[in-house]
C-alpha atoms as a PDB file:
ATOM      1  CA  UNK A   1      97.842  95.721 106.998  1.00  0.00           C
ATOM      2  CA  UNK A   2     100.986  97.857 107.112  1.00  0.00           C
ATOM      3  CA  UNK A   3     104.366  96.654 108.453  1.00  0.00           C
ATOM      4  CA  UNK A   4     106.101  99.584 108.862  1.00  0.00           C
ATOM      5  CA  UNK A   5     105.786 103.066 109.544  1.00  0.00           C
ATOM      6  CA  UNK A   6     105.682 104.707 106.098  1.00  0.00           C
ATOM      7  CA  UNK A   7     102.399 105.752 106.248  1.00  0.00           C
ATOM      8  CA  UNK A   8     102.194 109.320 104.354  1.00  0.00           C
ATOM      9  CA  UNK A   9     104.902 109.074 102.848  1.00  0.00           C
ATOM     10  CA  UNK A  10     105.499 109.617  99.090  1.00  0.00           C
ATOM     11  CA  UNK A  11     107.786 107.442  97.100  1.00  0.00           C
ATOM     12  CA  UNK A  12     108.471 107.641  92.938  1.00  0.00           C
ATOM     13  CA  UNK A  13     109.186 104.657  91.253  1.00  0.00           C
ATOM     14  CA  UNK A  14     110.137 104.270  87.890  1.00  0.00           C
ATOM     15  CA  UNK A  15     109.768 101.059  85.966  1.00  0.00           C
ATOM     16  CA  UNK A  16     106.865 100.519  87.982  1.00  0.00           C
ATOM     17  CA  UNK A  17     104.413  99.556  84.951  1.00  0.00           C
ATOM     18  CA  UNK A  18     105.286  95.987  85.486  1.00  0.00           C
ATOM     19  CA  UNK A  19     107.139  93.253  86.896  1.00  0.00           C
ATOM     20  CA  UNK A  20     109.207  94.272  90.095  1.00  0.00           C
ATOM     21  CA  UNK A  21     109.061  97.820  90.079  1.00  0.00           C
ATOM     22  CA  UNK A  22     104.783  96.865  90.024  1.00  0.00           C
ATOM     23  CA  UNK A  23     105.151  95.165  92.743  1.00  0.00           C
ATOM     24  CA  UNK A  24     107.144  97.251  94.635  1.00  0.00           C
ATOM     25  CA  UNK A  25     104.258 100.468  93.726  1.00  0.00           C
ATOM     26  CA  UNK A  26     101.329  98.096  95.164  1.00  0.00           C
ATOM     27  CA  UNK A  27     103.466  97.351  98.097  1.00  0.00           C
ATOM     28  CA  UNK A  28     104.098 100.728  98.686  1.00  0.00           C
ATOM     29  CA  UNK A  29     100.193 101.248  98.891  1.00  0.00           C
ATOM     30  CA  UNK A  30      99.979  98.704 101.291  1.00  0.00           C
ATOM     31  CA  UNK A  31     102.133 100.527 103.385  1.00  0.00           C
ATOM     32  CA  UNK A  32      99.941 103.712 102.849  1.00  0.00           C
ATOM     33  CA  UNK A  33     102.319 105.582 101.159  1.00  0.00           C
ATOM     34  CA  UNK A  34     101.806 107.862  98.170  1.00  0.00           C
ATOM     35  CA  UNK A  35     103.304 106.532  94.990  1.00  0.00           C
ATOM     36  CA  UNK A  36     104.459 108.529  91.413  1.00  0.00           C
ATOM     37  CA  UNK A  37     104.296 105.164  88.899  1.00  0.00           C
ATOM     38  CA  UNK A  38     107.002 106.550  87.015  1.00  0.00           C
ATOM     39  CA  UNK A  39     107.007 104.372  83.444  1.00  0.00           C
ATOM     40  CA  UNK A  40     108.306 104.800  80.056  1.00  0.00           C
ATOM     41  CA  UNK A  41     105.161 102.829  78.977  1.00  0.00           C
ATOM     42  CA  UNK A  42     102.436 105.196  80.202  1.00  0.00           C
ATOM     43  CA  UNK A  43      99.353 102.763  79.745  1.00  0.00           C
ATOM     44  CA  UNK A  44     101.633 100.083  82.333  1.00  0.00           C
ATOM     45  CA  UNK A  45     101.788 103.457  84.451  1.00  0.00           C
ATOM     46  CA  UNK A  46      98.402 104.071  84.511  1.00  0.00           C
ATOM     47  CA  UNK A  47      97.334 100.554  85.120  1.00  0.00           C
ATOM     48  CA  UNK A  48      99.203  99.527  88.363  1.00  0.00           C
ATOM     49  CA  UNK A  49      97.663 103.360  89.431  1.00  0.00           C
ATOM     50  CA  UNK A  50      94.079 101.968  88.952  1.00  0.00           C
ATOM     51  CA  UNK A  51      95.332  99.314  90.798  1.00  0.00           C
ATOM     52  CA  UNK A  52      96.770 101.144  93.708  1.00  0.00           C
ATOM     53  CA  UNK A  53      93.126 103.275  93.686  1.00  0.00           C
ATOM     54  CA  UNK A  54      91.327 100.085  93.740  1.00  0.00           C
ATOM     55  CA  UNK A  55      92.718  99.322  96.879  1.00  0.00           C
ATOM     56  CA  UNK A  56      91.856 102.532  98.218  1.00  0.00           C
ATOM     57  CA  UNK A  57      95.422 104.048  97.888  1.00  0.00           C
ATOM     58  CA  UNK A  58      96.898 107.694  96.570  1.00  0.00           C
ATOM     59  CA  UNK A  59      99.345 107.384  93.056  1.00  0.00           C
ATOM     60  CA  UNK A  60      99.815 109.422  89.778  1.00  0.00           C
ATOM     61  CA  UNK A  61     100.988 107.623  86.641  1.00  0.00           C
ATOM     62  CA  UNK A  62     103.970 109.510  85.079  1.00  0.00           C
ATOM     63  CA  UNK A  63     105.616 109.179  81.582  1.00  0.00           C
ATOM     64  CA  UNK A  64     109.160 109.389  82.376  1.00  0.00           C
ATOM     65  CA  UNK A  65     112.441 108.443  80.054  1.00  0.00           C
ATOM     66  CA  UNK A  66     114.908 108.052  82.966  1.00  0.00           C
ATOM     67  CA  UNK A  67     117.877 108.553  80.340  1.00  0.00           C
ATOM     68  CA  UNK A  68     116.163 112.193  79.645  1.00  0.00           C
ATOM     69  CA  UNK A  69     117.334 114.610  82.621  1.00  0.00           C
ATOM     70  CA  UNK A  70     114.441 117.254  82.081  1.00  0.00           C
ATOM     71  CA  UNK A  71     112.080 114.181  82.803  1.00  0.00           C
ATOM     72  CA  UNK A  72     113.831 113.005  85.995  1.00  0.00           C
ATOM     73  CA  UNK A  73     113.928 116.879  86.977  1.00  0.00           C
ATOM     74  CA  UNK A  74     109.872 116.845  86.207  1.00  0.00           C
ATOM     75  CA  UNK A  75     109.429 113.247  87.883  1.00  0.00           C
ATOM     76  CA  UNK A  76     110.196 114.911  91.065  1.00  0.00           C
ATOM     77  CA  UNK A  77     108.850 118.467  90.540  1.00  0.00           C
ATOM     78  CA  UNK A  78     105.227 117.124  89.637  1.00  0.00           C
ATOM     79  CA  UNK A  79     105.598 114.340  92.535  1.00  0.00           C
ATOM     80  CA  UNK A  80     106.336 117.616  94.965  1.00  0.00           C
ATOM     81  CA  UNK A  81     103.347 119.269  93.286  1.00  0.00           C
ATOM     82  CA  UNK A  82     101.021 116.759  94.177  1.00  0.00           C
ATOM     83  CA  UNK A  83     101.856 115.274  97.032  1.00  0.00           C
ATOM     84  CA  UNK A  84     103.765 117.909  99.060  1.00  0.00           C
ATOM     85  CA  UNK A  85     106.637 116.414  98.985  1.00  0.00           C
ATOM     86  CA  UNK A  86     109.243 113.525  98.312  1.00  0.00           C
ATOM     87  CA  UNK A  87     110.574 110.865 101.074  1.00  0.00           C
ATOM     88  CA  UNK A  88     111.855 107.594  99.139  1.00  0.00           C
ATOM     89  CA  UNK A  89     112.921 107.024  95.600  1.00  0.00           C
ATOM     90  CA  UNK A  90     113.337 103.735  93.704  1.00  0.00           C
ATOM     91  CA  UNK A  91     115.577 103.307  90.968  1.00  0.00           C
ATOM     92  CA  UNK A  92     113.982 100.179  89.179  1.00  0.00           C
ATOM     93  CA  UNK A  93     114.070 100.929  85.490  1.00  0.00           C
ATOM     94  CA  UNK A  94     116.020  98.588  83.658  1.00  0.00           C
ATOM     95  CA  UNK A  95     116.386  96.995  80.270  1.00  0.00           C
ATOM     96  CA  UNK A  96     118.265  93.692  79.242  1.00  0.00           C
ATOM     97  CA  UNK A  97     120.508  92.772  76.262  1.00  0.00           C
ATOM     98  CA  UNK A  98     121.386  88.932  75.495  1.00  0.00           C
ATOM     99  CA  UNK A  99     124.437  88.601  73.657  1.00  0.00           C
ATOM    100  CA  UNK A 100     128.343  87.454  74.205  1.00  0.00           C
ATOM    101  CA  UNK A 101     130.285  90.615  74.788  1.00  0.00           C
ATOM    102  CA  UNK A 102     132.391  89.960  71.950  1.00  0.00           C
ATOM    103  CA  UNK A 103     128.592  90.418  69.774  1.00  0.00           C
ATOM    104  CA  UNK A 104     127.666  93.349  71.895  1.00  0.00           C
ATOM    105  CA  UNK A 105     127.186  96.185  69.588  1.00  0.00           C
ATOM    106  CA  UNK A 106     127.779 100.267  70.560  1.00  0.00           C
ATOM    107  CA  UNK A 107     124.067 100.644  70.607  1.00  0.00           C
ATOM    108  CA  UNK A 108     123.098  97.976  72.647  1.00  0.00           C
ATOM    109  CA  UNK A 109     126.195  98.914  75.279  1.00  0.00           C
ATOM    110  CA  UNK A 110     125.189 102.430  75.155  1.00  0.00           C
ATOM    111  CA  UNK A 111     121.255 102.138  75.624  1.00  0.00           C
ATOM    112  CA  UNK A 112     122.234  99.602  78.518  1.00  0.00           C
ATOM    113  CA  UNK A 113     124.646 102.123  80.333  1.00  0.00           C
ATOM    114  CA  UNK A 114     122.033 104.638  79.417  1.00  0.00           C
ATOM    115  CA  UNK A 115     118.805 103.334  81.161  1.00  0.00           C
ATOM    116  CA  UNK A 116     120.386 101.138  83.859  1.00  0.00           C
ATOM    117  CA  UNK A 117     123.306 103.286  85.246  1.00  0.00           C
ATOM    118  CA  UNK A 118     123.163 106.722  83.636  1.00  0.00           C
ATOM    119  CA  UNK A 119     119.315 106.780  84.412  1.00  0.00           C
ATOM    120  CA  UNK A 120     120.063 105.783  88.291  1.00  0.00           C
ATOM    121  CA  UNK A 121     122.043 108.525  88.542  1.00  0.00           C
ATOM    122  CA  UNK A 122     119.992 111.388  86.874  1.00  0.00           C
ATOM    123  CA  UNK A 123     117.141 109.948  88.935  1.00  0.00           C
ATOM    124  CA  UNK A 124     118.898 110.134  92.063  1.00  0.00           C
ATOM    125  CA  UNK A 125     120.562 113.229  91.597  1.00  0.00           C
ATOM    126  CA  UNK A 126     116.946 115.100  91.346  1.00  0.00           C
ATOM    127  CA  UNK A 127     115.455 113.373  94.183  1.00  0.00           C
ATOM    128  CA  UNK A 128     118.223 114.314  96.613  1.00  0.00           C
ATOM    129  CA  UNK A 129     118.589 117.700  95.968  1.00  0.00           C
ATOM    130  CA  UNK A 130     114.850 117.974  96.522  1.00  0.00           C
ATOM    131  CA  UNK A 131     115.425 115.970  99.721  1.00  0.00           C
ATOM    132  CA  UNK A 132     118.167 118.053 101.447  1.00  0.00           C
ATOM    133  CA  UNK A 133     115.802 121.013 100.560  1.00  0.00           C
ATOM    134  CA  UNK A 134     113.135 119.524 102.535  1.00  0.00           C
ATOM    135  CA  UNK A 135     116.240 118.945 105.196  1.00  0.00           C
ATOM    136  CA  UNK A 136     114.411 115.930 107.024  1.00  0.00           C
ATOM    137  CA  UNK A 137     116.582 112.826 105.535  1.00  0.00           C
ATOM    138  CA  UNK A 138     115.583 110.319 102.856  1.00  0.00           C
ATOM    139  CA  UNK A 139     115.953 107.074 100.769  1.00  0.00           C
ATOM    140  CA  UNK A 140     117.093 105.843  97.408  1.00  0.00           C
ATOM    141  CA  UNK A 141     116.577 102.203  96.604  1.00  0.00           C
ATOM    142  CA  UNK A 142     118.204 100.853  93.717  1.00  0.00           C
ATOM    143  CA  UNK A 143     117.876  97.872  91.715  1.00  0.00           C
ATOM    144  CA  UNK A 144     121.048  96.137  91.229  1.00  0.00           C
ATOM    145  CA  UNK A 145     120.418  92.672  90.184  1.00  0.00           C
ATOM    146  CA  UNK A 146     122.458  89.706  91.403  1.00  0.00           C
ATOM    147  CA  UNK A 147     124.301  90.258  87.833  1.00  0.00           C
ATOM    148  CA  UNK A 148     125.622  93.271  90.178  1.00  0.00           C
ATOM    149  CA  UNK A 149     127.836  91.242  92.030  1.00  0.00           C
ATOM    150  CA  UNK A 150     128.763  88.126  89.562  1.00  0.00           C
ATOM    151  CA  UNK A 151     129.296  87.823  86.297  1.00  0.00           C
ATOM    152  CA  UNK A 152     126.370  85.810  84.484  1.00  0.00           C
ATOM    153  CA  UNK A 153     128.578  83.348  82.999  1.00  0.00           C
ATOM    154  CA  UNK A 154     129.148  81.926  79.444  1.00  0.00           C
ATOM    155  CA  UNK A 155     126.115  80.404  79.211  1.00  0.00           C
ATOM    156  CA  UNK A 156     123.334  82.886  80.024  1.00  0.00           C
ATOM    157  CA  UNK A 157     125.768  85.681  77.713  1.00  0.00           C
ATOM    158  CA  UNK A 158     124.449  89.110  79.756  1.00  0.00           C
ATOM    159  CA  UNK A 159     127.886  90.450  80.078  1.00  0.00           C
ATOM    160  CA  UNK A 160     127.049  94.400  79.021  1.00  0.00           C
ATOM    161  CA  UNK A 161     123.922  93.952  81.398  1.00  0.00           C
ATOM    162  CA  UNK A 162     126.032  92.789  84.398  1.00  0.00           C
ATOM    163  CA  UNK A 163     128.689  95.580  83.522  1.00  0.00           C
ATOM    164  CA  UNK A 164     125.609  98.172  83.770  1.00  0.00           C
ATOM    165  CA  UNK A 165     124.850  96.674  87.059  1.00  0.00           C
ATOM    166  CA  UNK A 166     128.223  96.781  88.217  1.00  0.00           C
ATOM    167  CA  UNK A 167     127.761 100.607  87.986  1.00  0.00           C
ATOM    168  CA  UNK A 168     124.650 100.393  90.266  1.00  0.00           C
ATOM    169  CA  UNK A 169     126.505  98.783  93.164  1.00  0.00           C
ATOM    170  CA  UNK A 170     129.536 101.478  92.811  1.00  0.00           C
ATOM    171  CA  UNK A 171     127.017 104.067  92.227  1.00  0.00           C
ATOM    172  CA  UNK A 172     125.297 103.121  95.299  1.00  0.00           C
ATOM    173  CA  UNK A 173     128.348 102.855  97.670  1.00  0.00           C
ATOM    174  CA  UNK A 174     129.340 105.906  96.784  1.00  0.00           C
ATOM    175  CA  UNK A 175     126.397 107.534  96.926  1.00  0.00           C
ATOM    176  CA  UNK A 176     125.258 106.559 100.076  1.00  0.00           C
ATOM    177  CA  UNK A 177     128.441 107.663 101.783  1.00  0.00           C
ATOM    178  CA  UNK A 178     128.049 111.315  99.959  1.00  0.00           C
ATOM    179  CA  UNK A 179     124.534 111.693 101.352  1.00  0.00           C
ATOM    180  CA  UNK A 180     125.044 110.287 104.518  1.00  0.00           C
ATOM    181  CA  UNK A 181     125.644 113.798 106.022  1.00  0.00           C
ATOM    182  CA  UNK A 182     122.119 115.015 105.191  1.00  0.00           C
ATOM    183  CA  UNK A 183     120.474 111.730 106.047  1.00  0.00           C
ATOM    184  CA  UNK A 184     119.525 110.273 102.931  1.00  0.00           C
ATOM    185  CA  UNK A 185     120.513 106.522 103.110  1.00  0.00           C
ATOM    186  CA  UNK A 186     121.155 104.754  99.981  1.00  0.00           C
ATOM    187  CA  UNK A 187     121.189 101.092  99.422  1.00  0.00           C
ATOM    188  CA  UNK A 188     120.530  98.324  96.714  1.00  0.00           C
ATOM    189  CA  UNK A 189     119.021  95.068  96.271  1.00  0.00           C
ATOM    190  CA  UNK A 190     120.121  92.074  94.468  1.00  0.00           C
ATOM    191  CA  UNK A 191     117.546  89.775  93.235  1.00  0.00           C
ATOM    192  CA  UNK A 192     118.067  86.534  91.480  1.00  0.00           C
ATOM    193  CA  UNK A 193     116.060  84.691  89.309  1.00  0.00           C
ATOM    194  CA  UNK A 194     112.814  86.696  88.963  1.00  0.00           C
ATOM    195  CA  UNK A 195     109.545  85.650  87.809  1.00  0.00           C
ATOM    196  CA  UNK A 196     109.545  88.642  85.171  1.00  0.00           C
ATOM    197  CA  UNK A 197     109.036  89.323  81.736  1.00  0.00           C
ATOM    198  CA  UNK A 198     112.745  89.986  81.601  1.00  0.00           C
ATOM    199  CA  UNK A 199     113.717  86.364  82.542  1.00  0.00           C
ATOM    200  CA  UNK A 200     111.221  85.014  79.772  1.00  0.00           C
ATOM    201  CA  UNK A 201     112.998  86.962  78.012  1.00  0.00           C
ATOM    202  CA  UNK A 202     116.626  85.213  78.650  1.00  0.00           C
ATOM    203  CA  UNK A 203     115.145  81.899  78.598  1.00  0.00           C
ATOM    204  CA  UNK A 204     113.597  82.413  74.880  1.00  0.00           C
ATOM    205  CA  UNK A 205     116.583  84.282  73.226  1.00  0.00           C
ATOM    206  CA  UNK A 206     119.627  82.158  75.364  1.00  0.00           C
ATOM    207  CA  UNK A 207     117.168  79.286  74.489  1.00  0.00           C
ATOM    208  CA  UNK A 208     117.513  80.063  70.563  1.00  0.00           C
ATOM    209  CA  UNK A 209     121.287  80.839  70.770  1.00  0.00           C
ATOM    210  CA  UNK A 210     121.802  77.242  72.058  1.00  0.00           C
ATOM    211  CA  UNK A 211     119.479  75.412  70.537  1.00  0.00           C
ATOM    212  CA  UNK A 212     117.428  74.227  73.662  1.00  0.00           C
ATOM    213  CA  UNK A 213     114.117  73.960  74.307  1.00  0.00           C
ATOM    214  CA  UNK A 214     111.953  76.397  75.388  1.00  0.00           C
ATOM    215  CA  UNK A 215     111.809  76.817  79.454  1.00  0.00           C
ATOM    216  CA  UNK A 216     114.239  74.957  79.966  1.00  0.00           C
ATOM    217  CA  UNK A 217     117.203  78.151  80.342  1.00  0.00           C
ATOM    218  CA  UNK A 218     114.587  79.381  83.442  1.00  0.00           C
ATOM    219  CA  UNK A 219     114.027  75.672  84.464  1.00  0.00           C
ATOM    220  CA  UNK A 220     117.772  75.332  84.428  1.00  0.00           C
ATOM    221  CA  UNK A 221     118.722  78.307  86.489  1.00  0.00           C
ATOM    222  CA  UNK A 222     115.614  78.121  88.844  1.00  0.00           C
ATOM    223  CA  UNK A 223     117.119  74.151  89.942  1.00  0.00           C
ATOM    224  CA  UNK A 224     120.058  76.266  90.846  1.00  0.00           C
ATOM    225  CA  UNK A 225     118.179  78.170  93.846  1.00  0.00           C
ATOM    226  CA  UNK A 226     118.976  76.793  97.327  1.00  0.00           C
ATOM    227  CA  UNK A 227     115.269  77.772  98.513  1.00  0.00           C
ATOM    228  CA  UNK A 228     114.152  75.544  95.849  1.00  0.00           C
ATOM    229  CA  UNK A 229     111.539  78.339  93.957  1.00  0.00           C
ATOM    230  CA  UNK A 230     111.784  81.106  91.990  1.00  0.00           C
ATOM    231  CA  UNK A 231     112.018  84.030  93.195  1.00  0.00           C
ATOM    232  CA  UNK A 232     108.589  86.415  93.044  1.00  0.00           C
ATOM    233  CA  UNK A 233     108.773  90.271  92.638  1.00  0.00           C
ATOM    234  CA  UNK A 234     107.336  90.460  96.037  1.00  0.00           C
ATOM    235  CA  UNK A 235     110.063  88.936  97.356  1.00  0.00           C
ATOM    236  CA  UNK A 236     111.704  91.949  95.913  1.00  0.00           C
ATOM    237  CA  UNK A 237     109.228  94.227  96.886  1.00  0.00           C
ATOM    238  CA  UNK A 238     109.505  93.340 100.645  1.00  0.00           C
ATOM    239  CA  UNK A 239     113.099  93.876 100.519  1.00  0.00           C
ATOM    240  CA  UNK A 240     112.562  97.614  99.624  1.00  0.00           C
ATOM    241  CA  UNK A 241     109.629  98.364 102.252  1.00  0.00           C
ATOM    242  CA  UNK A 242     112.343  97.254 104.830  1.00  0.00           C
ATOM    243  CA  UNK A 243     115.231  99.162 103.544  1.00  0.00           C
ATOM    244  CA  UNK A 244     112.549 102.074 103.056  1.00  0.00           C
ATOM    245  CA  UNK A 245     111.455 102.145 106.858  1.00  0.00           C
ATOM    246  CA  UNK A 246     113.069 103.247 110.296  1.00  0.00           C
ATOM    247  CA  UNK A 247     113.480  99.663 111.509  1.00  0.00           C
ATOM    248  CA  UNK A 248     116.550  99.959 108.495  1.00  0.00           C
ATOM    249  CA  UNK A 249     117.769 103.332 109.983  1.00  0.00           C
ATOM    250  CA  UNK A 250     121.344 102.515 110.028  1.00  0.00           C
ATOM    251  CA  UNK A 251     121.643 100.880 106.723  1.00  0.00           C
ATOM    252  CA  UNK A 252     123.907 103.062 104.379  1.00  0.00           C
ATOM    253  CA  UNK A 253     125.862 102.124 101.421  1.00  0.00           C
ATOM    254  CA  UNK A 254     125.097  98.549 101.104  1.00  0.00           C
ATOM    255  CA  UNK A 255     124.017  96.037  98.257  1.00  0.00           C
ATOM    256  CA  UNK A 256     122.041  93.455  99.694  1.00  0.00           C
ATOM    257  CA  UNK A 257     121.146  90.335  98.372  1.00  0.00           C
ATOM    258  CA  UNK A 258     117.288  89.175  98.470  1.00  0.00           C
ATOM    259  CA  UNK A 259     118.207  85.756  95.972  1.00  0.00           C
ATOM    260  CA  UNK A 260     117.065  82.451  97.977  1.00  0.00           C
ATOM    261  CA  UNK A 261     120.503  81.737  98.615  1.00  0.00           C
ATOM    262  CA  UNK A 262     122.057  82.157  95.036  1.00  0.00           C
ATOM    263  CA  UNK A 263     124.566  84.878  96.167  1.00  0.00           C
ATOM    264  CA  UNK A 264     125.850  83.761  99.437  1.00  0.00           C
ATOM    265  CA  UNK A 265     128.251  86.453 100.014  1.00  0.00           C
END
């Protein structure tokens, strides 16, 4: 049953082919709104849209390279042409490099500022200009990460990921306050430890580089929670229905923390 009152409206959301930005497509659904899957993996696309269909909702899988700014331009333009028009956007899309910042290579630093920061803003920038054309307000949700806030430390070595995320929170902030005029309210979330491919991910490569055991990096950090669980991508995805709805009407600017605790400030 929906929460909120988001029914008919149409949301994109790229990196929604798995993991959080999946979660936050079916959720979406749930809510009755229309969803672009926006993926750089089109098969992942196209399965969370069978998914959404299954359960009776309206979505349209969409190859998208968020680095690329004729695709972001065409995410929206094919969103408007099949659904009318465009109400929320989530910046989700997101890749992860493990390695001390004094072994962080160009490439890796540059594909990281590329997706996660460069990619948020190319995104953006096409969905608001379509939104002040339709003149009736707006949201942009983006995906920060609790590495947004902190550094990760020396022992889970995501340094050029946190600095990418960084860039999401100041991108945000000053976003939100540039939009504010034409209603279009832009916030962030910052998760913590995520049930996600990406954090199997960390665990097996900052596993290797320290010669522990498998699970136990995830084990390690997931101890750490205050809530005592890890943290699901629905907890993520409830997070952005919220910020999404009216009942969050007055929320501009902000980066707020959905972590169990780990980020109390």
């Amino acid at each position: 049953m929906p929460k909120y009152d988001l029914d008919g409206q149409v949301a994109v959301v790229t990196g929604a082919g798995r993991g959080i930005g999946r979660a936050i497509a079916l959720r979406f659904a749930e809510e009755s709104v229309r969803v672009t899957a926006a993926d750089i993996n089109h098969q992942n696309a196209q399965g969370v849209v069978q998914d959404i269909e299954a359960m009776g909702g309206k979505a349209m899988p969409l190859t998208v390279d968020v680095t690329c700014k004729d695709d972001t331009e065409q995410m929206v333009s094919r969103t408007v042409e099949r659904f009318g028009r465009l109400d929320i956007l989530v910046n989700n899309a997101g890749i992860g490099v493990i390695a001390p910042l004094l072994d962080t290579g160009e490439d890796a630093w540059d594909a990281l500022m590329n997706v996660n920061a460069k990619g948020v803003l190319l995104c953006s920038q096409a969905a608001a200009r379509r939104m002040i054309e339709q003149g009736s307000g707006g949201r942009i949700i983006n995906n920060a990460s609790g590495a947004g806030k902190i550094a990760t430390g020396k022992d889970i070595p995501l340094g050029a990921y946190a600095a990418s995320k960084h860039a999401v929170v100041a991108l945000t902030k000053q976003m939100g306050l540039e939009l504010s005029s034409h209603g279009i309210l832009v916030n962030c979330v910052c998760a913590g430890i995520v049930d996600t491919p990406m954090w199997d991910l960390i665990d097996r490569e900052v596993a290797a580089l320290q010669g522990a055991p498998l699970g136990s990096v995830k084990a390690s950090a997931v101890d750490r929670i205050p809530l005592g669980r890890i943290e699901k991508p629905e907890d993520v995805a409830n997070m952005v229905a919220f910020l999404a709805s009216s009942d969050a009407s007055y929320i501009t600017a902000q980066a707020l923390n959905v972590c169990g605790g780990m980020l109390p400030y």
